[in-house]
C-alpha atoms as a PDB file:
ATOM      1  CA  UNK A   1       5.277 -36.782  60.200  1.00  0.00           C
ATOM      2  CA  UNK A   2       6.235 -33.930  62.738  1.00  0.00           C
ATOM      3  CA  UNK A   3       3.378 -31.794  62.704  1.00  0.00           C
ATOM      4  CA  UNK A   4       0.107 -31.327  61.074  1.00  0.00           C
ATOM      5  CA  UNK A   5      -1.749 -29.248  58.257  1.00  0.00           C
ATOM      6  CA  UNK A   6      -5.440 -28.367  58.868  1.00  0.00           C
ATOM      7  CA  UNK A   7      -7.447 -29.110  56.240  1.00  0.00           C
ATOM      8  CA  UNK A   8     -10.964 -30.645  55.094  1.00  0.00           C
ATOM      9  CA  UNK A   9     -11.676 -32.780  52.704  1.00  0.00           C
ATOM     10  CA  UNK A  10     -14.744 -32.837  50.100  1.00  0.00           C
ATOM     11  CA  UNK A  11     -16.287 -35.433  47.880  1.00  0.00           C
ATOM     12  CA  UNK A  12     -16.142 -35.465  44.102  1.00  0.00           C
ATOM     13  CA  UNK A  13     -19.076 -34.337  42.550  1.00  0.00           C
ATOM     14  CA  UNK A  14     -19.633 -36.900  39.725  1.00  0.00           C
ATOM     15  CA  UNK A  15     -16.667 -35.614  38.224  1.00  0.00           C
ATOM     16  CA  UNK A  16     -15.286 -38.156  35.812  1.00  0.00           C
ATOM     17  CA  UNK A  17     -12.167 -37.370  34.634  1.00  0.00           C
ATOM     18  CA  UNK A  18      -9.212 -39.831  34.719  1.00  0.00           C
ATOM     19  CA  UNK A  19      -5.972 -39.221  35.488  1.00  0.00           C
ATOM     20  CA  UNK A  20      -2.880 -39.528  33.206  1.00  0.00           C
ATOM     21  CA  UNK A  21      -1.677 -43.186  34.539  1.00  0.00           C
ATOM     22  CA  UNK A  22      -4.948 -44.411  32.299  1.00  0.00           C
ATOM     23  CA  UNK A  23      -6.391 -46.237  36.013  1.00  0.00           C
ATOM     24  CA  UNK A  24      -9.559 -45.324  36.678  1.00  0.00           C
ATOM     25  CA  UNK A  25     -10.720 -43.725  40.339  1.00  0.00           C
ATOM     26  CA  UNK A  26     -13.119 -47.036  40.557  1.00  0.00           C
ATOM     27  CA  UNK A  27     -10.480 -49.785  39.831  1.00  0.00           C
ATOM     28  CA  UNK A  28      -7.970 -47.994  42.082  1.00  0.00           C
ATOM     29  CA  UNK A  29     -10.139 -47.994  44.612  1.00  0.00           C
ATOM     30  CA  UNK A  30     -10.712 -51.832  44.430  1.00  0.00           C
ATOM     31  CA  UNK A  31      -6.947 -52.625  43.678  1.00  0.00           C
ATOM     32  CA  UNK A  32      -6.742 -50.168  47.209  1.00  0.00           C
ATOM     33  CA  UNK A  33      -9.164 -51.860  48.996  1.00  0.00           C
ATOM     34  CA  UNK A  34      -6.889 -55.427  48.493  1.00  0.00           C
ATOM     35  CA  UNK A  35      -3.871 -53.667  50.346  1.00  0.00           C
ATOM     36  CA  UNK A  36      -5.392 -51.401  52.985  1.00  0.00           C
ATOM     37  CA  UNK A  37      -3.777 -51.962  55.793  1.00  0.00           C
ATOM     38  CA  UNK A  38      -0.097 -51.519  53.774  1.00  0.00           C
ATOM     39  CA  UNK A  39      -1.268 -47.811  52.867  1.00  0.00           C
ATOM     40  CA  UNK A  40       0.700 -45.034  55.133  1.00  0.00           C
ATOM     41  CA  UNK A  41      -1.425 -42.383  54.849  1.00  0.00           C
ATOM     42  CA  UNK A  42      -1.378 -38.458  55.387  1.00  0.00           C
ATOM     43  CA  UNK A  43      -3.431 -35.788  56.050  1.00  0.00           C
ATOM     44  CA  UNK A  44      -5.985 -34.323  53.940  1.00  0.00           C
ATOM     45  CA  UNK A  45      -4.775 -30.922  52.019  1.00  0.00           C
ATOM     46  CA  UNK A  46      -7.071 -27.944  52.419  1.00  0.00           C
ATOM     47  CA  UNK A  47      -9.560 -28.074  49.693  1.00  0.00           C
ATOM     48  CA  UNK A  48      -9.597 -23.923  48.673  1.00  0.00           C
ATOM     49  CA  UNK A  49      -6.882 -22.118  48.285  1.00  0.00           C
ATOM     50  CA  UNK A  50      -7.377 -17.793  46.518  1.00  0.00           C
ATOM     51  CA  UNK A  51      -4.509 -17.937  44.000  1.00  0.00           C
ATOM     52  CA  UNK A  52      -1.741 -20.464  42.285  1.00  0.00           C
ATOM     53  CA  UNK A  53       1.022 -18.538  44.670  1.00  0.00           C
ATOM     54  CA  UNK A  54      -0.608 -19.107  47.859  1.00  0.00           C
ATOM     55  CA  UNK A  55      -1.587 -22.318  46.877  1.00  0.00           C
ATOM     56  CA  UNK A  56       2.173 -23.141  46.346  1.00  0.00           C
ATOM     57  CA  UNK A  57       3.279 -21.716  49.478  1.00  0.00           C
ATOM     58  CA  UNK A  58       1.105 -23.708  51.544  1.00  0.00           C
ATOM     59  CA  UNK A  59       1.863 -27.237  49.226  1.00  0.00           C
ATOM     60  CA  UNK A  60       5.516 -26.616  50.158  1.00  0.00           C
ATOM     61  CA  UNK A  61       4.802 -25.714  53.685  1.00  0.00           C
ATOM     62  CA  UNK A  62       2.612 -29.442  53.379  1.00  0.00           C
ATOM     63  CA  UNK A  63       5.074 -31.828  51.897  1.00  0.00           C
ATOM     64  CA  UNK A  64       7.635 -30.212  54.192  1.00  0.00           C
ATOM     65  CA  UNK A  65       5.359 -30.658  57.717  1.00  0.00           C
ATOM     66  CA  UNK A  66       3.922 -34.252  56.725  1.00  0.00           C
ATOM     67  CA  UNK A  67       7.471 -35.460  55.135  1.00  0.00           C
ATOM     68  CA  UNK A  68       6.571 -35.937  51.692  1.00  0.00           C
ATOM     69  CA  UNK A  69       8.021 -35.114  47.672  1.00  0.00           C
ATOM     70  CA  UNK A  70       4.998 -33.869  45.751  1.00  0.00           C
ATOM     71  CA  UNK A  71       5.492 -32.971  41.708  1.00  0.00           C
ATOM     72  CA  UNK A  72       3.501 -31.480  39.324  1.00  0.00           C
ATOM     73  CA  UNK A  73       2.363 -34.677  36.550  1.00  0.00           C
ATOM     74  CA  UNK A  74       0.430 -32.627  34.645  1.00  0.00           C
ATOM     75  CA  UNK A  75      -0.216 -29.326  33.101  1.00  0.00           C
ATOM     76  CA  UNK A  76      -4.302 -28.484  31.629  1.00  0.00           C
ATOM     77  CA  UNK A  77      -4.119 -25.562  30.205  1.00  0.00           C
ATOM     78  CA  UNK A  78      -7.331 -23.445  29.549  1.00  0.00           C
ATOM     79  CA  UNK A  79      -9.949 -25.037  27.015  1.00  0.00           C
ATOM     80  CA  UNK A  80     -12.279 -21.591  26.179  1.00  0.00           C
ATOM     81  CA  UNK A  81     -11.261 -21.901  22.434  1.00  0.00           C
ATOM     82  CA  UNK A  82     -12.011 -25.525  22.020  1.00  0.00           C
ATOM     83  CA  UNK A  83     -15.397 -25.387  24.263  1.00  0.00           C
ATOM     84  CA  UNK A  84     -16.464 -22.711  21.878  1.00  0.00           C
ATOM     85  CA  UNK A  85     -16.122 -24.547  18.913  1.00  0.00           C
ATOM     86  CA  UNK A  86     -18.003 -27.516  20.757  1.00  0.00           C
ATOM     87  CA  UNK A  87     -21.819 -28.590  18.932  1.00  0.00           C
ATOM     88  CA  UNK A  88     -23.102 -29.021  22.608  1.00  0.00           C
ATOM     89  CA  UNK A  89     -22.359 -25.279  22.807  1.00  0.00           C
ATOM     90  CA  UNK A  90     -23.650 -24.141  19.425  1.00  0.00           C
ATOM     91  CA  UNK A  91     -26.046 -20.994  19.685  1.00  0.00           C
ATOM     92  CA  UNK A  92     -25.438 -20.367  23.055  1.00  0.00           C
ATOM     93  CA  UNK A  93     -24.071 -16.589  23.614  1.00  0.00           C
ATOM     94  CA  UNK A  94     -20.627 -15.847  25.616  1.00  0.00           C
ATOM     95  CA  UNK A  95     -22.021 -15.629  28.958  1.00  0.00           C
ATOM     96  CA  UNK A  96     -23.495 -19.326  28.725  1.00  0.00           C
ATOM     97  CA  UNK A  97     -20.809 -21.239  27.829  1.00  0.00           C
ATOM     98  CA  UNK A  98     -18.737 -22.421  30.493  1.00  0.00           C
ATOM     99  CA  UNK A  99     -15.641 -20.405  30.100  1.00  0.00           C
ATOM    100  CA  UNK A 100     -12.755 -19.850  32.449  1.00  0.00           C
ATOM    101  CA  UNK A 101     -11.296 -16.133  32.683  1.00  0.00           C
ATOM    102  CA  UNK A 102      -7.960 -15.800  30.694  1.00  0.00           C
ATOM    103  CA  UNK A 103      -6.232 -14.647  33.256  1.00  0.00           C
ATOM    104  CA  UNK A 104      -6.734 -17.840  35.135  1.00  0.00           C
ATOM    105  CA  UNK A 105      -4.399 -19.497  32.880  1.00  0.00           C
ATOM    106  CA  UNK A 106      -3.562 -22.874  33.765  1.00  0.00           C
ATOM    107  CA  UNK A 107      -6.415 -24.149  34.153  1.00  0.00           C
ATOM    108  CA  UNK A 108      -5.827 -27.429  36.164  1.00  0.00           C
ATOM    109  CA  UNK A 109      -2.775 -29.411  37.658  1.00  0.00           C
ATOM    110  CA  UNK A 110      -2.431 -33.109  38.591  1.00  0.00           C
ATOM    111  CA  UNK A 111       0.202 -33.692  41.494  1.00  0.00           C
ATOM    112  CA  UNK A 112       1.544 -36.956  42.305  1.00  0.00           C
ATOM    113  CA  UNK A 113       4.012 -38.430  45.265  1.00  0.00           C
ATOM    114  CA  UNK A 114       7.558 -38.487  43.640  1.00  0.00           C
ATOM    115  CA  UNK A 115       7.128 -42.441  43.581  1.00  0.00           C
ATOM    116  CA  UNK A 116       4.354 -42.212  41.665  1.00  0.00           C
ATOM    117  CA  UNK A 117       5.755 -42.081  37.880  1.00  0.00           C
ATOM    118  CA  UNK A 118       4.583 -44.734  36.045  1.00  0.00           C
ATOM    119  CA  UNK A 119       7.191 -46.479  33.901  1.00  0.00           C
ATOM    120  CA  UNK A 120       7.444 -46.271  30.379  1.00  0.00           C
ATOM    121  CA  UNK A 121       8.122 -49.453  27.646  1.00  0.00           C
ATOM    122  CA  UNK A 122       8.907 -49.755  24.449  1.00  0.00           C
ATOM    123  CA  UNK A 123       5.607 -50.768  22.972  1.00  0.00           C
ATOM    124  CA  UNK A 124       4.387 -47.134  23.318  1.00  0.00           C
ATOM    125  CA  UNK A 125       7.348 -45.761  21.888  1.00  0.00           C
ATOM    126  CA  UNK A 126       8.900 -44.478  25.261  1.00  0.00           C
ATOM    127  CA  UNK A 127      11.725 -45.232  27.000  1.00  0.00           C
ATOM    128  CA  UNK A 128      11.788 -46.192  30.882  1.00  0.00           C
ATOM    129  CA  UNK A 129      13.135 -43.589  32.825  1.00  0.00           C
ATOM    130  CA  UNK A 130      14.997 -46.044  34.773  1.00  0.00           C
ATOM    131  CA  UNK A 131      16.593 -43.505  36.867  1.00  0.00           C
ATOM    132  CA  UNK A 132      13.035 -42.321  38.561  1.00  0.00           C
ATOM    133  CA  UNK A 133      12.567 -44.806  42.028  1.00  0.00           C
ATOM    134  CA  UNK A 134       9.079 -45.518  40.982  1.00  0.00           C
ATOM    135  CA  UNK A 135       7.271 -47.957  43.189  1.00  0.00           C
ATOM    136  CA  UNK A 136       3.602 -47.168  41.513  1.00  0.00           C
ATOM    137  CA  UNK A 137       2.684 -44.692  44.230  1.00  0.00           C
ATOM    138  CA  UNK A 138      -0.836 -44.025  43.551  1.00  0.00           C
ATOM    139  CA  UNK A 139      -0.931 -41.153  46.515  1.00  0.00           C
ATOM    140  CA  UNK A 140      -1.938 -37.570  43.980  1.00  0.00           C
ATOM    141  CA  UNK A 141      -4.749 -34.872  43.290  1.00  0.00           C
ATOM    142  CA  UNK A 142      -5.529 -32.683  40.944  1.00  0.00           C
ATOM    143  CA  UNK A 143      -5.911 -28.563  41.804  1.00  0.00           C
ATOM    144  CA  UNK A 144      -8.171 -27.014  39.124  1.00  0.00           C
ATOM    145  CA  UNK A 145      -9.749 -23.364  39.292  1.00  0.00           C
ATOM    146  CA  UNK A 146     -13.310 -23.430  40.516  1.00  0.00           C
ATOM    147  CA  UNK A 147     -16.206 -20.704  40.575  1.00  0.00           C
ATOM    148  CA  UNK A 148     -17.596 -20.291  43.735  1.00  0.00           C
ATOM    149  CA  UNK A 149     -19.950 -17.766  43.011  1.00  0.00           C
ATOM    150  CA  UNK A 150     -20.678 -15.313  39.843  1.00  0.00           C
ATOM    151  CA  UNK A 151     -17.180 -14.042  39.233  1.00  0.00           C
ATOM    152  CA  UNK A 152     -15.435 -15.516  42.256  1.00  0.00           C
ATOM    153  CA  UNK A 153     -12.657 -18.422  41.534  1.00  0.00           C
ATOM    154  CA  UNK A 154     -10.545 -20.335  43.789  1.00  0.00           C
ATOM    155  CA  UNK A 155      -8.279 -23.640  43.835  1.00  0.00           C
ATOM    156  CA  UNK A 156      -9.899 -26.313  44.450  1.00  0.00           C
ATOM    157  CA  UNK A 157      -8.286 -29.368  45.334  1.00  0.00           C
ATOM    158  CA  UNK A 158      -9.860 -32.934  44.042  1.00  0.00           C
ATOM    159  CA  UNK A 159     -10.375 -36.259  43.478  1.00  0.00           C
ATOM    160  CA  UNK A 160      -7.502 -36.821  46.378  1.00  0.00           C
ATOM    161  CA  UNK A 161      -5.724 -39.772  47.393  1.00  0.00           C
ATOM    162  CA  UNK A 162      -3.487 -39.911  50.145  1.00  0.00           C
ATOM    163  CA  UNK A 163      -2.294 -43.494  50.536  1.00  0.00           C
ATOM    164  CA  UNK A 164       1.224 -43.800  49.823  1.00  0.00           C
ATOM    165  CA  UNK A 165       2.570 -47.212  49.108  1.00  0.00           C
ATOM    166  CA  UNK A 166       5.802 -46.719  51.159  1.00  0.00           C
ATOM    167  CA  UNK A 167       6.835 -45.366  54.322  1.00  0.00           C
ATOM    168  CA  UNK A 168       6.467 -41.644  54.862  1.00  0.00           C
ATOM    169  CA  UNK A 169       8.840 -40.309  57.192  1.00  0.00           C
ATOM    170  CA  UNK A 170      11.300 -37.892  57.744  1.00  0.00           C
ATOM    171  CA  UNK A 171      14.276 -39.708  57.254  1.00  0.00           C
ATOM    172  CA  UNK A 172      12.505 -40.752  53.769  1.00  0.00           C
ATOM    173  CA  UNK A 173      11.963 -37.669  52.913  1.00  0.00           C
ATOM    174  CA  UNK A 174      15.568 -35.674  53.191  1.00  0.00           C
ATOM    175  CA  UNK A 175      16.828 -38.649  50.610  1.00  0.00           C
ATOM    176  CA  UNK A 176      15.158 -36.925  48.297  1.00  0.00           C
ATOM    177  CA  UNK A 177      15.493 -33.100  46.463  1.00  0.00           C
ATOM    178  CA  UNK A 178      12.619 -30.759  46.444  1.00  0.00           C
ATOM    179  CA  UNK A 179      10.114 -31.464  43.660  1.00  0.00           C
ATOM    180  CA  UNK A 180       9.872 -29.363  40.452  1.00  0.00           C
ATOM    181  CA  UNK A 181       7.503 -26.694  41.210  1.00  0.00           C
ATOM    182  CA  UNK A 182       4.757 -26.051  39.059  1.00  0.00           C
ATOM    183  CA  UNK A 183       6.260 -23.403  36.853  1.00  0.00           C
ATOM    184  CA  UNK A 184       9.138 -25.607  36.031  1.00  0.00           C
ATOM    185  CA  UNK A 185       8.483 -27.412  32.487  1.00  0.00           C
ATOM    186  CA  UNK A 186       8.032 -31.256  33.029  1.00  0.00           C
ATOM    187  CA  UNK A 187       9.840 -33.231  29.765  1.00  0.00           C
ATOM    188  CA  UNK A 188       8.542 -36.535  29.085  1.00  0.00           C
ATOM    189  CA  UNK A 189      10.906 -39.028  27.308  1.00  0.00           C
ATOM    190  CA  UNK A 190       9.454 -38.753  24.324  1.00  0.00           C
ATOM    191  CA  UNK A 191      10.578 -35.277  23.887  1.00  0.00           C
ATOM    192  CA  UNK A 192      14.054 -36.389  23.966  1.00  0.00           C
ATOM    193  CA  UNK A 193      14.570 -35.722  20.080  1.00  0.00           C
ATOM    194  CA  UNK A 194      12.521 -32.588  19.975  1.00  0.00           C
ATOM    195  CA  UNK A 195      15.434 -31.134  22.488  1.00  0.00           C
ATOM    196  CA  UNK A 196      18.321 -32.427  20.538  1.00  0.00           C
ATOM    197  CA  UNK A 197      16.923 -30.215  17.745  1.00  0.00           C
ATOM    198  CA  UNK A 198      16.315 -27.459  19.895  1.00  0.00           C
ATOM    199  CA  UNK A 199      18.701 -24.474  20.689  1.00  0.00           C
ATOM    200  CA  UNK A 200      21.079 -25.524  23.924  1.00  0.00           C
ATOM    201  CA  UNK A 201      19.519 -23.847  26.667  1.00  0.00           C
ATOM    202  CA  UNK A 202      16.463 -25.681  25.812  1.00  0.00           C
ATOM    203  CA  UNK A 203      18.315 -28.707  26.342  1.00  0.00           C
ATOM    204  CA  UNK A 204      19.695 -27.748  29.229  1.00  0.00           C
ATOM    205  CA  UNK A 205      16.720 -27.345  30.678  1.00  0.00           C
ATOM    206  CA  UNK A 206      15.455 -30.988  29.474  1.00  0.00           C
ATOM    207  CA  UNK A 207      18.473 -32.366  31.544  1.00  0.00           C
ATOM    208  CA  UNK A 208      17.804 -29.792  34.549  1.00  0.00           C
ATOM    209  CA  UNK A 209      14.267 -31.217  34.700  1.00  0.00           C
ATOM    210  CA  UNK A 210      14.997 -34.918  34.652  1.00  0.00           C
ATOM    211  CA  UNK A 211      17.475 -34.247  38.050  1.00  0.00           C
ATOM    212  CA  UNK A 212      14.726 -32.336  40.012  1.00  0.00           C
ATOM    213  CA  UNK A 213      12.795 -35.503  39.240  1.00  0.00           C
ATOM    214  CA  UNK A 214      14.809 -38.032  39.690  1.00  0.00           C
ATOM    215  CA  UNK A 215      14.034 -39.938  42.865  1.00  0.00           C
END
């Protein structure tokens, strides 16, 4: 590491969403707790950040300060429509219902360490992206828009890990290319077949994608 990123850290409220590996924060934590001491871990990212962009610019300034590859995973778009059609939410008028602002759109994004994809097998109907150097990295976060106060949203960052399961260095960390960044589309193997039917810039950009990730 050859500097440092201020940050603080916060705890997460109850919330009990899981993220996409299907591993729950509680068994993680135990499977953690076995292998402690072979963690390298890094500082804590600054929980708030005003705006995607600046929350970009400091994740790159991050990874490039602590030495580490950090992708996007995932991509939540905004759920208005869908939480308006919800029973729970039945009666209640517009203010009430726990909409985010359009313009906010993407709602929420999961970043992992570029170790961290988790293999596919055939039983699921996906490939293994044998290319990716996964070693099951379980170092990630998720950045989601939060209101602060009436009208007032920020990034927040959440439900962080930062235990890496391999070295983090510097030397490590010029093996590998930058990251996609989040506005880059992220293909999963499964939409290998939608591509081939697609027009050839689309599948350019299938095959662009893989390289960025591949570790």
């Amino acid at each position: 590491m050859r500097g440092d990123i201020g940050g603080n850290t916060e705890a997460d409220n109850g919330d009990s969403s899981e993220y996409t590996s299907g591993v729950s924060r509680s068994s993680r934590k135990r499977a953690l707790a076995d292998c402690d001491d072979e963690l390298y871990y890094v500082p804590p990212l600054k929980t708030y950040h005003k705006t995607w962009a600046k929350f970009e610019k400091y994740l790159k300034k991050y990874q490039s300060v602590t030495d580490q590859v950090i992708v996007v995973s995932q991509t939540v778009k905004l759920r208005n429509r869908q939480i308006n059609r919800m029973k729970v939410h039945t009666g209640k008028s517009v203010a009430q219902l726990p909409l985010v602002p359009e313009e906010l759109d993407p709602y929420q994004r999961v970043y992992i360490s570029t170790h961290g994809w988790k293999s596919r097998n055939r039983s699921t109907g996906q490939r293994p992206m044998h290319m990716l150097k996964s070693v099951g990295c379980d170092m990630r976060f998720r950045a989601k828009w939060a209101e602060q106060s009436r009208g007032n949203w920020e990034i927040q960052v959440k439900s962080a890990f930062y235990g890496h399961f391999h070295p983090v260095t510097e030397e490590v960390y010029h093996k590998y290319p930058p990251g996609p960044s989040s506005s880059a589309q992220i293909f999963e193997p499964n939409e290998r077949h939608r591509a081939r039917r697609s027009k050839a810039s689309r599948v350019y950009d299938y095959i662009r994608a893989l390289r960025a990730v591949d570790g």
